[in-house]
C-alpha atoms as a PDB file:
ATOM      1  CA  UNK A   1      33.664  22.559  63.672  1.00  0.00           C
ATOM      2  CA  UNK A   2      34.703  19.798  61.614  1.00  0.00           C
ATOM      3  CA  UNK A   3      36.348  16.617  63.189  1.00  0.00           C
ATOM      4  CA  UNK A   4      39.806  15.958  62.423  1.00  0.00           C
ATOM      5  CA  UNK A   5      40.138  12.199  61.403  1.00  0.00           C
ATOM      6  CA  UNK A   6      43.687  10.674  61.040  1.00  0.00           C
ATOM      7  CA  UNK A   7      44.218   8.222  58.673  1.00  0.00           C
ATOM      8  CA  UNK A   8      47.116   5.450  57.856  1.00  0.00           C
ATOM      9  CA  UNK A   9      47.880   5.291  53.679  1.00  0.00           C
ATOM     10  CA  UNK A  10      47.781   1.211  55.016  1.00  0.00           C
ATOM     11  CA  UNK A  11      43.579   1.752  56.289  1.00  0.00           C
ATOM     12  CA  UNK A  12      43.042   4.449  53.306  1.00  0.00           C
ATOM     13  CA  UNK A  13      44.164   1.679  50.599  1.00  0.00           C
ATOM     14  CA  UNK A  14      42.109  -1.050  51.902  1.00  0.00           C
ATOM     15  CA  UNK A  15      40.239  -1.071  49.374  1.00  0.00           C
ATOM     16  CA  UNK A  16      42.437  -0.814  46.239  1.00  0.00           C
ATOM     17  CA  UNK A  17      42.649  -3.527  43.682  1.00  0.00           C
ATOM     18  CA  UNK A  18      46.257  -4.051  42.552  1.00  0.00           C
ATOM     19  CA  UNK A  19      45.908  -6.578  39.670  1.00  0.00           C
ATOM     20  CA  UNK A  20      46.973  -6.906  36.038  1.00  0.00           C
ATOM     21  CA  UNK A  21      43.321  -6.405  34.413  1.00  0.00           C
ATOM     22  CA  UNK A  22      44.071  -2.780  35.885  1.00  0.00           C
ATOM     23  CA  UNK A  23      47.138  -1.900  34.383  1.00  0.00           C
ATOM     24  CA  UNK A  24      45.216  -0.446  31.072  1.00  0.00           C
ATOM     25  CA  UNK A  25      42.707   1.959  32.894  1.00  0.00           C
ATOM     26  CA  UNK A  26      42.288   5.570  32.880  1.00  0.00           C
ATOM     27  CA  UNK A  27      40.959   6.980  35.796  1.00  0.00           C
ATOM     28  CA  UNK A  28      38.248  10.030  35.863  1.00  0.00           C
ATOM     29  CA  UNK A  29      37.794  11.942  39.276  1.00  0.00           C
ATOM     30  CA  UNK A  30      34.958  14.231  39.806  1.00  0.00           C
ATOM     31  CA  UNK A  31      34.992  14.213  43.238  1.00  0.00           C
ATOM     32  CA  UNK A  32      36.952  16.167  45.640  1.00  0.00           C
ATOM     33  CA  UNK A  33      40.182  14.811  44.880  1.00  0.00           C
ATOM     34  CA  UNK A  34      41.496  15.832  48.878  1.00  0.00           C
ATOM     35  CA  UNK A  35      38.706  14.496  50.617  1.00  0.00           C
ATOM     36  CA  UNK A  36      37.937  10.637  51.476  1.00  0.00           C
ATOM     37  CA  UNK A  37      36.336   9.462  48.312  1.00  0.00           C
ATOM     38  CA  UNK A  38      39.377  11.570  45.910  1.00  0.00           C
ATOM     39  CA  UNK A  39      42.439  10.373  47.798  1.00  0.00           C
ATOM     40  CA  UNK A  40      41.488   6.576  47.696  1.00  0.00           C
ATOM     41  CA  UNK A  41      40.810   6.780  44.092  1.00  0.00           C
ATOM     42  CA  UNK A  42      44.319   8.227  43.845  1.00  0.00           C
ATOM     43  CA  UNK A  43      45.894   5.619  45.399  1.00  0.00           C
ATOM     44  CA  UNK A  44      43.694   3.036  43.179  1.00  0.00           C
ATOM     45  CA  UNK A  45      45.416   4.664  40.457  1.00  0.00           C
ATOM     46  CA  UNK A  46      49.139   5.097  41.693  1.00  0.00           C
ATOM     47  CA  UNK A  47      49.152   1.564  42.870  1.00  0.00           C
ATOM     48  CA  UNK A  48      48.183   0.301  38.978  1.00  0.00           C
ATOM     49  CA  UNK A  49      50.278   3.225  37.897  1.00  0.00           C
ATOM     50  CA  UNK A  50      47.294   4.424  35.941  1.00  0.00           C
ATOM     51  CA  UNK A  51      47.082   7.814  34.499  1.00  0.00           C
ATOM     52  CA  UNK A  52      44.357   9.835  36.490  1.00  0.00           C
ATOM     53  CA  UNK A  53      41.743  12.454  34.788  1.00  0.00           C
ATOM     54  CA  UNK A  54      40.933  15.832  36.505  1.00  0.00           C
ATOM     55  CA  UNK A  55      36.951  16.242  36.302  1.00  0.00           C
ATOM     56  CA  UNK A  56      36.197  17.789  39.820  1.00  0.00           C
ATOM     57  CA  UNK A  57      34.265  21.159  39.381  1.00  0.00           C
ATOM     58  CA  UNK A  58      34.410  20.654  35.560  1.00  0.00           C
ATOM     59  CA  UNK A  59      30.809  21.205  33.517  1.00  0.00           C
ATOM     60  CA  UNK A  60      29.074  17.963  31.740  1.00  0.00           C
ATOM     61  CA  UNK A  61      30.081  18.983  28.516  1.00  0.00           C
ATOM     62  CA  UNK A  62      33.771  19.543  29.502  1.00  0.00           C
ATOM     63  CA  UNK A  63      33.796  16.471  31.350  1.00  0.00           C
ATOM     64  CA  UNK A  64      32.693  14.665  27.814  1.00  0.00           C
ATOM     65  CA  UNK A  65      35.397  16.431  26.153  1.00  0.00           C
ATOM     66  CA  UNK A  66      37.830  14.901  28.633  1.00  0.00           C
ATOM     67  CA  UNK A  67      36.752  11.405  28.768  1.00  0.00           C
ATOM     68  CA  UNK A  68      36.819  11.230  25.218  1.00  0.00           C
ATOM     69  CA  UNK A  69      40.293  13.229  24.772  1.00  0.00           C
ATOM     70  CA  UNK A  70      41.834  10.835  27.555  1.00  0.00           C
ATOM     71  CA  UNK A  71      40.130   7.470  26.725  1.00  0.00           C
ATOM     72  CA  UNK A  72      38.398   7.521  30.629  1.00  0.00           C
ATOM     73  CA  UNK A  73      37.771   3.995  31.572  1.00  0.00           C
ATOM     74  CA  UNK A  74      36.936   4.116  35.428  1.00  0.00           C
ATOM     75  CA  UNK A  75      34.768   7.322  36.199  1.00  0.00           C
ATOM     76  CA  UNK A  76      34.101   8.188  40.164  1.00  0.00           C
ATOM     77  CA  UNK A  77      31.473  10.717  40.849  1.00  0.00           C
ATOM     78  CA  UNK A  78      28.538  11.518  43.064  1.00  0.00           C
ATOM     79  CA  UNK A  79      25.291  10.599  41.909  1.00  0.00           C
ATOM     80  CA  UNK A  80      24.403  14.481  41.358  1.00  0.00           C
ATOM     81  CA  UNK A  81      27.468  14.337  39.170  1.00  0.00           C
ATOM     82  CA  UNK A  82      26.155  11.351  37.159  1.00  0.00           C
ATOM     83  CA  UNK A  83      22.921  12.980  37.039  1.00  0.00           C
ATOM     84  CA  UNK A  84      24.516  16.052  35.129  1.00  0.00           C
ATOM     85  CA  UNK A  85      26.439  13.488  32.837  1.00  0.00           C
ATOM     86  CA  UNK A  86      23.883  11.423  31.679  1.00  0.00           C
ATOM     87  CA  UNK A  87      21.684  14.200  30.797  1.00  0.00           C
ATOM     88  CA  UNK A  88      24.297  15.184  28.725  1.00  0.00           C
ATOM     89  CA  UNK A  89      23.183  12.295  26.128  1.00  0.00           C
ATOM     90  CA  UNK A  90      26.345  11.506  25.231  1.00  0.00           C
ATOM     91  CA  UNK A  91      28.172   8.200  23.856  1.00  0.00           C
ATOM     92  CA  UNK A  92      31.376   7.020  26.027  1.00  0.00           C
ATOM     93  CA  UNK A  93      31.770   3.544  24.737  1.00  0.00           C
ATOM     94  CA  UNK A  94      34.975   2.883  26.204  1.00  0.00           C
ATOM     95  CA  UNK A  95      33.719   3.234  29.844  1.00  0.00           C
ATOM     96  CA  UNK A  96      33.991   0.136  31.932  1.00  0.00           C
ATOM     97  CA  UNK A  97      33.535   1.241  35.347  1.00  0.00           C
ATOM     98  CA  UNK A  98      30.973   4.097  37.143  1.00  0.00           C
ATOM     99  CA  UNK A  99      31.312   4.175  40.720  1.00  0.00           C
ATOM    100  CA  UNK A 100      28.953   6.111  42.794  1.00  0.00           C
ATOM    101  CA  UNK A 101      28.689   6.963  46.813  1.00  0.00           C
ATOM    102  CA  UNK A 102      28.983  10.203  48.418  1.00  0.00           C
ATOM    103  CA  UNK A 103      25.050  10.921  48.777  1.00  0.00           C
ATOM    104  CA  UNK A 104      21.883   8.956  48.222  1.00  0.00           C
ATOM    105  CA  UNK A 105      21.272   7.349  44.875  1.00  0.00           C
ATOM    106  CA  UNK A 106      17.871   5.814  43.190  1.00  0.00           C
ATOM    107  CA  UNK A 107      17.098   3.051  40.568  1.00  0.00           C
ATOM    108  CA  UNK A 108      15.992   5.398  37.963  1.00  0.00           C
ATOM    109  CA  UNK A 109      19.709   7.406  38.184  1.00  0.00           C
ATOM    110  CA  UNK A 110      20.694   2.963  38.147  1.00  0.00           C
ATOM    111  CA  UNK A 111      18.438   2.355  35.217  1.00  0.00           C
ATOM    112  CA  UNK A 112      18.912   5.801  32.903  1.00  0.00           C
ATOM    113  CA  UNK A 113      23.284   4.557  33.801  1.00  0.00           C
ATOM    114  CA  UNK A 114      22.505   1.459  32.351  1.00  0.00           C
ATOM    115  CA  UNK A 115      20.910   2.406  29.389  1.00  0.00           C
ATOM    116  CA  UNK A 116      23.255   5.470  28.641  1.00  0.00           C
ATOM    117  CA  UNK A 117      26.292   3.536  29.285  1.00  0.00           C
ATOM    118  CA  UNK A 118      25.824  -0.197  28.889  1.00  0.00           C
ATOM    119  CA  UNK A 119      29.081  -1.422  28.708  1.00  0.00           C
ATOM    120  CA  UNK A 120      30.112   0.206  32.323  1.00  0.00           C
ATOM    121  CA  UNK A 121      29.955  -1.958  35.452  1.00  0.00           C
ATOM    122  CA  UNK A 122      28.096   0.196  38.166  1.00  0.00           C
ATOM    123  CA  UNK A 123      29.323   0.547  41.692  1.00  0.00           C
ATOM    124  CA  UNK A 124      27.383   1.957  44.031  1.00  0.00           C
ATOM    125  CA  UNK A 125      29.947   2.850  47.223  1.00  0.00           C
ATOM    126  CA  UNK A 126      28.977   3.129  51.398  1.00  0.00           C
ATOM    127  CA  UNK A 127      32.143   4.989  52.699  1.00  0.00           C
ATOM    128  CA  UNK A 128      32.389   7.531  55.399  1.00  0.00           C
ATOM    129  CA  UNK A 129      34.907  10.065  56.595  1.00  0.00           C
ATOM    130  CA  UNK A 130      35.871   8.269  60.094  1.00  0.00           C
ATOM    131  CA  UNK A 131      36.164   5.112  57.829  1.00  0.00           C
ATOM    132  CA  UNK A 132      36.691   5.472  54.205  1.00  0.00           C
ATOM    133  CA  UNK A 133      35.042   2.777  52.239  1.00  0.00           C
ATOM    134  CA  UNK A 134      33.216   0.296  53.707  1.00  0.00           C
ATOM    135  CA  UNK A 135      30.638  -1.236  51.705  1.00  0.00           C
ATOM    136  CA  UNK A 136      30.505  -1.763  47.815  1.00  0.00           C
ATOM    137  CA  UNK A 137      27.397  -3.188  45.564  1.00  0.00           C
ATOM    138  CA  UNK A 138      26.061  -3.310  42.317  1.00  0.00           C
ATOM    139  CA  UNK A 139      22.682  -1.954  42.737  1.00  0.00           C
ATOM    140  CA  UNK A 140      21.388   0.574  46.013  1.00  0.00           C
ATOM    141  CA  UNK A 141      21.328  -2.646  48.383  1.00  0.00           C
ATOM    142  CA  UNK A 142      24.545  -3.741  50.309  1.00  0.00           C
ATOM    143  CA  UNK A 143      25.411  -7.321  52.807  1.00  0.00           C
ATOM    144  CA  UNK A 144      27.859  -7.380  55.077  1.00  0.00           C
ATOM    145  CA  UNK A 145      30.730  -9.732  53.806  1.00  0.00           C
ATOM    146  CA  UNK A 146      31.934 -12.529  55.804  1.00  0.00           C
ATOM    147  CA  UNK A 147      35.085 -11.053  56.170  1.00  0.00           C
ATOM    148  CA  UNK A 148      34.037  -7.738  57.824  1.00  0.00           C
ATOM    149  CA  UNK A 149      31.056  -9.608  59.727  1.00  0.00           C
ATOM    150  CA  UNK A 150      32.694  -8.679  63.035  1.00  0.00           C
ATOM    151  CA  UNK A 151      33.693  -5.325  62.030  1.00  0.00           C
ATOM    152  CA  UNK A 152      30.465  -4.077  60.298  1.00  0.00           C
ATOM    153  CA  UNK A 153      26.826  -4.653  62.215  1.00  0.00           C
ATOM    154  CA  UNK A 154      23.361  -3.643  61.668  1.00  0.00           C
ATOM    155  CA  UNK A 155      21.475  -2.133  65.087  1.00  0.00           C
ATOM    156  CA  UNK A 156      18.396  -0.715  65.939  1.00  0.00           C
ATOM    157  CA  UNK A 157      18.019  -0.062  62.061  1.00  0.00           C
ATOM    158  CA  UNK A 158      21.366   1.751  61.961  1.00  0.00           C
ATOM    159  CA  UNK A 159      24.648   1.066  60.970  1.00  0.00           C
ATOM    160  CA  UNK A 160      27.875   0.471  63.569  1.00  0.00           C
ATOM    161  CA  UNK A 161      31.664   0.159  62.479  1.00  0.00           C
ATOM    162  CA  UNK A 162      34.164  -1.387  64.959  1.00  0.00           C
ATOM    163  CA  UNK A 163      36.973   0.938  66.151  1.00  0.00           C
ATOM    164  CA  UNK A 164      39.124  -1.313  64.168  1.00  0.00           C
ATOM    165  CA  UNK A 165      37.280   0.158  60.965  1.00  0.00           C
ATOM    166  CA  UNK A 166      37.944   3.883  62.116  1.00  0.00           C
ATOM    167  CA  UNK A 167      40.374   6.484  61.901  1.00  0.00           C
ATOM    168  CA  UNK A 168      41.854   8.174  64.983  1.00  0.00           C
ATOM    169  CA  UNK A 169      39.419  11.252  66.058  1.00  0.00           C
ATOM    170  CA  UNK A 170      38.018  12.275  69.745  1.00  0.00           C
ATOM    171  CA  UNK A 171      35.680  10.100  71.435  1.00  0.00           C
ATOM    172  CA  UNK A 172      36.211   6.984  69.458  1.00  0.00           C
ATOM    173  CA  UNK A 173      34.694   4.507  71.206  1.00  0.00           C
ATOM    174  CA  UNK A 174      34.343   0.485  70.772  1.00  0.00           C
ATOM    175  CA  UNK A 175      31.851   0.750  68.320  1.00  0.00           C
ATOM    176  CA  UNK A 176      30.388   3.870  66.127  1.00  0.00           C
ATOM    177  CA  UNK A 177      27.118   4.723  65.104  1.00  0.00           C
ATOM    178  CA  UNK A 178      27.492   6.377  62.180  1.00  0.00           C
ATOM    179  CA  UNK A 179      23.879   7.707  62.040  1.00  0.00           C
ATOM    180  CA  UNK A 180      22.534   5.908  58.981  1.00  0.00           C
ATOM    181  CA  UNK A 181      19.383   4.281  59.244  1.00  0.00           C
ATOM    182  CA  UNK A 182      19.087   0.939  56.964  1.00  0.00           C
ATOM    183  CA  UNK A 183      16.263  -1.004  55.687  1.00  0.00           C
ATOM    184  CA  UNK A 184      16.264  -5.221  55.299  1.00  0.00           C
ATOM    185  CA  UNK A 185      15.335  -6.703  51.804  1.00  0.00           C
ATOM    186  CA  UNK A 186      16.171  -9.661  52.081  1.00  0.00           C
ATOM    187  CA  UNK A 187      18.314 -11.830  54.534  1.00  0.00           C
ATOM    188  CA  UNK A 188      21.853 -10.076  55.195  1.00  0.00           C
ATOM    189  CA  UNK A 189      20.946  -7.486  52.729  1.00  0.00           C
ATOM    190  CA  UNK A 190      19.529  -3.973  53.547  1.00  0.00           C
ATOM    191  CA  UNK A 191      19.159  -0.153  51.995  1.00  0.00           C
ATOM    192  CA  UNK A 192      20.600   2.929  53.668  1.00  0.00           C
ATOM    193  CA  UNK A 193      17.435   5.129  53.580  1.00  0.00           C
ATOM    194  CA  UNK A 194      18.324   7.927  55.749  1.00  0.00           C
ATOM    195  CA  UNK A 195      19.916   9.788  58.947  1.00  0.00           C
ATOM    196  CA  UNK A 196      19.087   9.618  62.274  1.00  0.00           C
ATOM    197  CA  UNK A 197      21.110  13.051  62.679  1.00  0.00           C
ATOM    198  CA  UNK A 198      20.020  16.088  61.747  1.00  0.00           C
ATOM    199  CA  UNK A 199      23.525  16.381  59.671  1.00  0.00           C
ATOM    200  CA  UNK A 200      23.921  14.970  55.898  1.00  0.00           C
ATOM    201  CA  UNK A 201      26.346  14.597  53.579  1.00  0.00           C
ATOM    202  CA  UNK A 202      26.093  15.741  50.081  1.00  0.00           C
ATOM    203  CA  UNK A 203      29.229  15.290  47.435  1.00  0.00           C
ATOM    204  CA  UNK A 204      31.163  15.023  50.873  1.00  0.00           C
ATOM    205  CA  UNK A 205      29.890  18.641  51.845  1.00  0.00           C
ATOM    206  CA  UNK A 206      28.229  18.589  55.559  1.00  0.00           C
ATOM    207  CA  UNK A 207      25.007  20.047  55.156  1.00  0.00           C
ATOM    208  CA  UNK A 208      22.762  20.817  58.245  1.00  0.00           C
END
């Protein structure tokens, strides 16, 4: 059965940028625009009154169309999604943003970004149902910033979130495992490299 999370809008916007150099962007969403990942790049845009782009469960070459019709800026997508887009080999040269998260990623999906679209910062995103985002970095490796360093913890090789970090759902305790195994490369940095559970996620889709 799937676990019923509550959320405040106050915990779901933590991470949204309000700030001037936003007022100009156009946001694409190709992910699931009512689960975690969709709603916080809604508020992202509401709170910079941005217009938003509908690209969930559109194909590559309609999501082109799009970006190009609406002058996309700030594109949000899975890494499968980005996957489909760049083997598209298309030109989007007013791009400035690509966020990923949602499922694993891999330097060459980084690399073949980089080259296709070189004038888009790249954001690779750790966020979770129970928490929403948590973690953001440039490349596939993430730290822990000081400001979440008692809220965030590496264990065992897995990652914990404080309760403080969580939504409202049954059995919440102090801390959560959240079942993702990490890897250190380098001091305070690590890779997420896989599940302890037998459960993944996949574009936000549980898959067993």
């Amino acid at each position: 059965m799937p676990r019923v999370v509550k959320h405040s809008v106050a915990a779901l916007a933590r991470a949204v940028v309000q700030a001037p150099r936003h007022r100009a962007d156009v946001c694409g969403v190709a992910v699931n625009p009512t689960h975690i990942a969709g709603v916080q790049v809604l508020l992202q845009a509401w709170a910079n009154r941005n217009p938003v782009v509908n690209l969930w469960g559109v194909g590559p070459a309609q999501v082109v169309e799009r970006c190009r019709t609406w002058g996309v800026t700030h594109l949000s997508g899975t890494p499968t999604f980005h996957r489909l887009l760049v083997a598209e080999e298309c030109a989007l040269p007013g791009l400035r943003s690509l966020t990923l998260g949602g499922e694993p990623a891999d330097e060459g999906l980084l690399a073949r970004l980089a080259e296709r679209f070189p004038h888009a910062r790249r954001q690779h995103v750790y966020a979770s149902t129970e928490a929403g985002t948590v973690l953001a970095g440039q490349g596939l490796e993430f730290s822990i910033p000081p400001e979440k360093a008692d809220r965030v913890a590496v264990r065992d090789g897995r990652l914990w979130l404080h309760r403080s970090q969580l939504g409202e759902f049954e059995g919440a305790a102090e801390w959560y495992d959240t079942g993702d195994r990490v890897e250190p490369v380098a001091p305070g940095r690590f890779r997420i490299i896989g599940r302890e559970r037998r459960e993944i996620d996949v574009g936000g889709e549980k898959v067993d």
